[in-house]
C-alpha atoms as a PDB file:
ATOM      1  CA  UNK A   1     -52.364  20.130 -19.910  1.00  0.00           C
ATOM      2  CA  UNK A   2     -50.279  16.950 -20.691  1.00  0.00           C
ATOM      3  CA  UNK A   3     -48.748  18.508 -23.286  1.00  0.00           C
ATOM      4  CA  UNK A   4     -47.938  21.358 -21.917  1.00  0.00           C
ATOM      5  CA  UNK A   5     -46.195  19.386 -19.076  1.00  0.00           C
ATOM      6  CA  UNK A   6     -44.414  16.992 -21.696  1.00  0.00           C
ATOM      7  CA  UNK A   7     -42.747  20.294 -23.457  1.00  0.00           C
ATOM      8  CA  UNK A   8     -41.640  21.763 -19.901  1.00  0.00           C
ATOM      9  CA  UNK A   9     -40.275  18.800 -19.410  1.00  0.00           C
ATOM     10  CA  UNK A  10     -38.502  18.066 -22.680  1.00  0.00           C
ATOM     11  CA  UNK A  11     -37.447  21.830 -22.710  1.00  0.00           C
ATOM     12  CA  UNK A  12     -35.692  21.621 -18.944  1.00  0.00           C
ATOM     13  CA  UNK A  13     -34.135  18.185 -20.568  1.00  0.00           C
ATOM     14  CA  UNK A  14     -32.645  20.012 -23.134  1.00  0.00           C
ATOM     15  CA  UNK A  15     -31.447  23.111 -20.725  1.00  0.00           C
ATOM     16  CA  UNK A  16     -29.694  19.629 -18.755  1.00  0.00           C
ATOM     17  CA  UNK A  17     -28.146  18.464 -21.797  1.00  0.00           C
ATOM     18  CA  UNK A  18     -26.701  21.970 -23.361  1.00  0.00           C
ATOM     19  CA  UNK A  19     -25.409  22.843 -19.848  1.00  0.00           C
ATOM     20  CA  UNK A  20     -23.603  19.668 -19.143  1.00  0.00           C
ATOM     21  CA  UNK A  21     -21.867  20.008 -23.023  1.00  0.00           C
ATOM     22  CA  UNK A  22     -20.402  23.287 -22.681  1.00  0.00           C
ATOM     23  CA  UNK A  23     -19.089  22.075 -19.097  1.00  0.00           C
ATOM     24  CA  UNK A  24     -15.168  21.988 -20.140  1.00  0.00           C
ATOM     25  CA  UNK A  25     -13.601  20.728 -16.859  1.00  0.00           C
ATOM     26  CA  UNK A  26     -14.186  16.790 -16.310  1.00  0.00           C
ATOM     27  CA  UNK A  27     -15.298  15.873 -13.057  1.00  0.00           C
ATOM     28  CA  UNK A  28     -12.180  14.299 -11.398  1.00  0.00           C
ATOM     29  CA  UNK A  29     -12.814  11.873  -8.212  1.00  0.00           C
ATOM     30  CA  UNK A  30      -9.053  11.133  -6.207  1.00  0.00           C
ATOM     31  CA  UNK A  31     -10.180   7.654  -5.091  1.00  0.00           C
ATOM     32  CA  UNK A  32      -6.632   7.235  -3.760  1.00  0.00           C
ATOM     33  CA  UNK A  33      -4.937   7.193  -0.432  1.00  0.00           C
ATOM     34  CA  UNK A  34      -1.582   6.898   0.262  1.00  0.00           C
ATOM     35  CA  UNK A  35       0.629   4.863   3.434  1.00  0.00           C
ATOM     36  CA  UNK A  36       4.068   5.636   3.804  1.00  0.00           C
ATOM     37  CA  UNK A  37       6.893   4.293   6.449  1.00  0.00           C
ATOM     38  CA  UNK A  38      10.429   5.238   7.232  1.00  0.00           C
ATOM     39  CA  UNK A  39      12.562   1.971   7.934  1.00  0.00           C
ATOM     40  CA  UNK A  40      15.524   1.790  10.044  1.00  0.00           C
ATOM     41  CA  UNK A  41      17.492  -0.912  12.233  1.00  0.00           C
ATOM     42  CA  UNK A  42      16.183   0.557  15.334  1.00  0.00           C
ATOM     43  CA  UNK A  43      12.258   0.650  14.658  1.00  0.00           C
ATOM     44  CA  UNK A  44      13.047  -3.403  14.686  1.00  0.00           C
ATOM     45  CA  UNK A  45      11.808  -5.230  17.478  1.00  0.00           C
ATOM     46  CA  UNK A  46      14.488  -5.569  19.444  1.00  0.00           C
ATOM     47  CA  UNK A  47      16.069  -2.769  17.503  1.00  0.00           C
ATOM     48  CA  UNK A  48      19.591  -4.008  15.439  1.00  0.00           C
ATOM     49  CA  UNK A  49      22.672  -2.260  16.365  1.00  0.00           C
ATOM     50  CA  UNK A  50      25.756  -1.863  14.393  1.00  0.00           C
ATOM     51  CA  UNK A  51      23.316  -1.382  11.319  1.00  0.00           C
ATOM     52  CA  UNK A  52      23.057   2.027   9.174  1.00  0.00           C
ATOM     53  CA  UNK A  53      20.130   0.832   6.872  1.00  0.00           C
ATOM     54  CA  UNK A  54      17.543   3.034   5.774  1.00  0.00           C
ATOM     55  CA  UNK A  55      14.481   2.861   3.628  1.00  0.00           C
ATOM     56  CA  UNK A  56      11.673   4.387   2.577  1.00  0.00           C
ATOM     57  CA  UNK A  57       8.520   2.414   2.027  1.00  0.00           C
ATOM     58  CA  UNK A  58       4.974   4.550   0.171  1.00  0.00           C
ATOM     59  CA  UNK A  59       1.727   2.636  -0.975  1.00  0.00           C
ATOM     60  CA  UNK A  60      -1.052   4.163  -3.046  1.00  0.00           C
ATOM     61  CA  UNK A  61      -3.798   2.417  -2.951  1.00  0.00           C
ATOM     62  CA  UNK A  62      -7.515   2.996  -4.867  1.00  0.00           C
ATOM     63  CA  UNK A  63     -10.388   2.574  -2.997  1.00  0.00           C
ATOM     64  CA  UNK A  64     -12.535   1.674  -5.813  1.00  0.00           C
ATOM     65  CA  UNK A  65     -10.481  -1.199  -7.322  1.00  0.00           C
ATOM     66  CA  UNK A  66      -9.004  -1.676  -4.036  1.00  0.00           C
ATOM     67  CA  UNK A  67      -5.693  -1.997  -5.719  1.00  0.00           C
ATOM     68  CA  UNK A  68      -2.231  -1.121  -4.124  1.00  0.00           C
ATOM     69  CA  UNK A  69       0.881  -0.560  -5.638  1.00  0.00           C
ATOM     70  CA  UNK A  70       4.018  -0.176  -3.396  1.00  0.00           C
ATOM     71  CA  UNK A  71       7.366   1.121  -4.075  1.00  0.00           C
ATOM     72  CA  UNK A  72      10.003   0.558  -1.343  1.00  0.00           C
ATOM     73  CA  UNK A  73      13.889   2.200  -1.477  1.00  0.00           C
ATOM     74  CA  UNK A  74      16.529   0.985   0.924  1.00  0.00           C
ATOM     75  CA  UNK A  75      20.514   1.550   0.995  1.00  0.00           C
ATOM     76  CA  UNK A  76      22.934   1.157   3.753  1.00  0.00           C
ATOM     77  CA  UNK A  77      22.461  -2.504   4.729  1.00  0.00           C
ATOM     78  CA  UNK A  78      25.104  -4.277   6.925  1.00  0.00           C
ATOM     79  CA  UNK A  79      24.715  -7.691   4.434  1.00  0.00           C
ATOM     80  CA  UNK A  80      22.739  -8.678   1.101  1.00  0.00           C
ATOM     81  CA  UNK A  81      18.956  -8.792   1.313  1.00  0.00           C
ATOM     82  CA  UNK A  82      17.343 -12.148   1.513  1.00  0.00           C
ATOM     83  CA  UNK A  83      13.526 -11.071   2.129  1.00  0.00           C
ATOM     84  CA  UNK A  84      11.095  -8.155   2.534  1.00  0.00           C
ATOM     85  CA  UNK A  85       7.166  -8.138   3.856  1.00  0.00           C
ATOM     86  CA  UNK A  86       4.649  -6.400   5.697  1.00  0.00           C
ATOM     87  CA  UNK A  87       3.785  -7.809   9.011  1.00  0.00           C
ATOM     88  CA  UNK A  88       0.828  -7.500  10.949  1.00  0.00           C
ATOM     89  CA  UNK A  89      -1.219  -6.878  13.254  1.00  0.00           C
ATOM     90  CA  UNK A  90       1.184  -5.374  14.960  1.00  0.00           C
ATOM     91  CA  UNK A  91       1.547  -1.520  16.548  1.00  0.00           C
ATOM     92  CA  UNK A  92       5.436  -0.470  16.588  1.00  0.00           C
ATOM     93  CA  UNK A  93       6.615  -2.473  20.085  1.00  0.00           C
ATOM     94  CA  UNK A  94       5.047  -6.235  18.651  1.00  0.00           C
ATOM     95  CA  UNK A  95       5.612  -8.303  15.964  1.00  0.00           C
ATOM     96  CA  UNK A  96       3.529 -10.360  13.813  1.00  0.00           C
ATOM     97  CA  UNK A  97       3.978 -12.660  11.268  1.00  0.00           C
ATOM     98  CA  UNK A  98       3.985 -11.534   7.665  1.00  0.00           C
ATOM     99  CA  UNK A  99       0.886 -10.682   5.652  1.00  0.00           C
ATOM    100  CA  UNK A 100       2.858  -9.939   2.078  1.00  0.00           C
ATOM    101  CA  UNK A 101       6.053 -10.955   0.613  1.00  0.00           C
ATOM    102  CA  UNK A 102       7.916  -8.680  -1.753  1.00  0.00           C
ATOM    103  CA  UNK A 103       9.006 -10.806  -4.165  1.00  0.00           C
ATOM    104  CA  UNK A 104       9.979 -11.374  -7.931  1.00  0.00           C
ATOM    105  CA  UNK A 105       6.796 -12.931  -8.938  1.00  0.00           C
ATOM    106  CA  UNK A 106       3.549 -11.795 -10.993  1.00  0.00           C
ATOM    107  CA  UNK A 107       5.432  -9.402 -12.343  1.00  0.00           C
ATOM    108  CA  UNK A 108       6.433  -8.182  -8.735  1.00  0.00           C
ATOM    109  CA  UNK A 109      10.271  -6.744  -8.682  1.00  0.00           C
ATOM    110  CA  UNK A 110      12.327  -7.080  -5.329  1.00  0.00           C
ATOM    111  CA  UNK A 111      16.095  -6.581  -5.946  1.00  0.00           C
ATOM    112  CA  UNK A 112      17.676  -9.423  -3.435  1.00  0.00           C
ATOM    113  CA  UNK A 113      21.381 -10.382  -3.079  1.00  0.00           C
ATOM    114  CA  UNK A 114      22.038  -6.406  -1.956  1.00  0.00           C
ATOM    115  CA  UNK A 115      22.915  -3.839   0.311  1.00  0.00           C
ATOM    116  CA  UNK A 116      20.968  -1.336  -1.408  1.00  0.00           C
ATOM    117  CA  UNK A 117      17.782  -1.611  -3.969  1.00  0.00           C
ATOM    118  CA  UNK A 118      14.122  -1.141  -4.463  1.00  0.00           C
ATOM    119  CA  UNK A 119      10.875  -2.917  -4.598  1.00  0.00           C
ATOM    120  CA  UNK A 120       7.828  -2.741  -6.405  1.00  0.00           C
ATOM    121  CA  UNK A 121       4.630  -4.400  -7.011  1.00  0.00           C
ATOM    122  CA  UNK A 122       0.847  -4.464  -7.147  1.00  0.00           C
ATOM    123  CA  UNK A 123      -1.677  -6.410  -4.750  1.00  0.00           C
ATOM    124  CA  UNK A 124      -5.257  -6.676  -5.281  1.00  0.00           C
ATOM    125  CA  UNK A 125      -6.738  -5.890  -1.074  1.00  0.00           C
ATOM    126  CA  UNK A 126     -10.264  -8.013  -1.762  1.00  0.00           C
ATOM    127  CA  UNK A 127     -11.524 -10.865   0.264  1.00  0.00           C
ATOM    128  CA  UNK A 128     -10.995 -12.930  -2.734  1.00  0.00           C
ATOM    129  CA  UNK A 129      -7.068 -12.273  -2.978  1.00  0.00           C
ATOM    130  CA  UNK A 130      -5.413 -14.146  -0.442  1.00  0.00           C
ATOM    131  CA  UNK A 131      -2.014 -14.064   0.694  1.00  0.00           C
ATOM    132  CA  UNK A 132       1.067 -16.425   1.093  1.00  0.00           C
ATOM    133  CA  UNK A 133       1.401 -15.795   5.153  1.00  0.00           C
ATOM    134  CA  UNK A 134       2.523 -16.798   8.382  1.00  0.00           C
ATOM    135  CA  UNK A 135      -1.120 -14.891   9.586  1.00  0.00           C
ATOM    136  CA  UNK A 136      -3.890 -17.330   8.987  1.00  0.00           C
ATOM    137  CA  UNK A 137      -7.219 -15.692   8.065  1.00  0.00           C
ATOM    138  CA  UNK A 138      -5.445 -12.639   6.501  1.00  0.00           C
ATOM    139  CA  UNK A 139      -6.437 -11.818   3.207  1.00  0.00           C
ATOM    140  CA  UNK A 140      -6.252  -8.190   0.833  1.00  0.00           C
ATOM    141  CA  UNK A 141      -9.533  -7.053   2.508  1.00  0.00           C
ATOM    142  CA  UNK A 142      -8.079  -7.745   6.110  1.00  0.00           C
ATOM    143  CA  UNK A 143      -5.151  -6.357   5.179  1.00  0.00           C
ATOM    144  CA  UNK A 144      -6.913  -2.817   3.745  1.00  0.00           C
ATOM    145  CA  UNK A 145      -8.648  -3.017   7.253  1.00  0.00           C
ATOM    146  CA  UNK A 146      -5.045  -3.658   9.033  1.00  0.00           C
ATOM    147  CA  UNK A 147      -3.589  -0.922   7.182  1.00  0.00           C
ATOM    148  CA  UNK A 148      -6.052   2.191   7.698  1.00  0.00           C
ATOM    149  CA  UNK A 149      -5.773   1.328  11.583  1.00  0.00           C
ATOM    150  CA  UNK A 150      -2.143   1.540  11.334  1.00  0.00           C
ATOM    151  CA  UNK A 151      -1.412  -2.182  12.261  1.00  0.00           C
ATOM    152  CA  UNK A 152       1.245  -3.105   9.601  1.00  0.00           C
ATOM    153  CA  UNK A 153       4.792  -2.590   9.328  1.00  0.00           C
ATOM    154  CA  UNK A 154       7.507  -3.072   6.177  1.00  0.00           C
ATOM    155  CA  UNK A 155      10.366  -4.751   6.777  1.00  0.00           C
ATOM    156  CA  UNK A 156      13.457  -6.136   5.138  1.00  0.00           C
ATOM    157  CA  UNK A 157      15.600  -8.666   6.012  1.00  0.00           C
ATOM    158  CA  UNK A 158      19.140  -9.437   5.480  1.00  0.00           C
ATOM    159  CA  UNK A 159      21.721 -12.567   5.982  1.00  0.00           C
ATOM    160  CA  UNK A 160      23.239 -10.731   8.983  1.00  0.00           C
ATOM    161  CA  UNK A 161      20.173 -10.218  10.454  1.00  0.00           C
ATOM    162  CA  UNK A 162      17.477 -12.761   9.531  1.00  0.00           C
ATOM    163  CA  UNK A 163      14.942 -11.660  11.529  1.00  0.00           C
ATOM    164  CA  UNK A 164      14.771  -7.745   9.787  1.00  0.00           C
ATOM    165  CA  UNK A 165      17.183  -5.381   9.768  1.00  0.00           C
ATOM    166  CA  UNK A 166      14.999  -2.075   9.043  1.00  0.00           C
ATOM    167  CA  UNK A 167      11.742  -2.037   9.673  1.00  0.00           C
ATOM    168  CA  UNK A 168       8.496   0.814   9.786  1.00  0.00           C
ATOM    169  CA  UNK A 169       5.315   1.319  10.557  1.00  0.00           C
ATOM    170  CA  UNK A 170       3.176   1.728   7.988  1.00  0.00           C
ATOM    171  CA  UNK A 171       0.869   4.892   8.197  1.00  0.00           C
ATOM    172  CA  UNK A 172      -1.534   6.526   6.765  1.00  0.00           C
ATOM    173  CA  UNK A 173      -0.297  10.026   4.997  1.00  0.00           C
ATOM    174  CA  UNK A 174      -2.911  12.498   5.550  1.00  0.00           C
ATOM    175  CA  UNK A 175      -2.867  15.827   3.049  1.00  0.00           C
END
């Protein structure tokens, strides 16, 4: 009786492991989400006039190794770039100070000096990553959080207008 039970069971091993090699499609988990935000002067809070900035801000961020990498485009400003960030907590009538500087650092690149340009960069959103911010508490983990509830916004600022010049809130992009 044992051994009869021992060969079923090495026999339905054997149907587990022929079936799984002639399986020719890999299984494929999309562990990504995506955030996206349209800048301009007059999503700012109070909005800038005299300003024909635009941008374009997308995220893509993997919720297994929680990292994001951003990619922001802007052209149009009315004076060279001195900073960019997101801000938050903050829906789109408040501000906030800001959670994440775009910057040239850690291999970060933030074109400054401008009217027009790009950014990009990487962030790791754990509780062990903090943040050089104006937001005390905040770190990668709060920010995730802040980010899914559609709390941030990405903003650039320029000489002219120091306290942002385009700015958008940062949502979620659903499929």
């Amino acid at each position: 009786m044992k051994n009869r039970m021992l060969l079923c069971l090495s026999a339905l091993a054997m149907i587990s492991i022929i079936s799984c090699e002639d399986s020719t499609e890999p299984t494929v988990l999309d562990n990504t989400v995506t955030f996206t935000a349209t800048m301009t002067p007059g999503a700012e809070v109070p909005p800038v006039t005299g300003s024909t900035g635009t941008g374009t801000f997308t995220a893509v961020l993997d919720t297994v190794t929680n990292i994001m990498t951003y990619d922001i485009v802007f052209s149009g400003l009315s004076s060279n770039v001195t900073v960019g960030h997101i801000h938050g907590p903050a829906d789109a009538t408040t501000t906030n100070p800001p959670i994440l500087t775009f910057n040239n650092l850690n291999g970060q690149q933030f074109s400054t000096g401008v009217t027009s340009g790009t950014a990009h960069g990487t962030a790791l959103l754990t509780t062990a990553s903090p943040f050089v911010t104006g937001t005390p508490g905040i770190n990668g983990d709060s920010l995730k959080k802040l980010l899914f509830a559609g709390k941030t916004y990405a903003n650039i600022h320029t000489s002219a207008n120091t306290g942002g010049e385009i700015r958008g809130q940062i949502t979620l992009k659903t499929p």
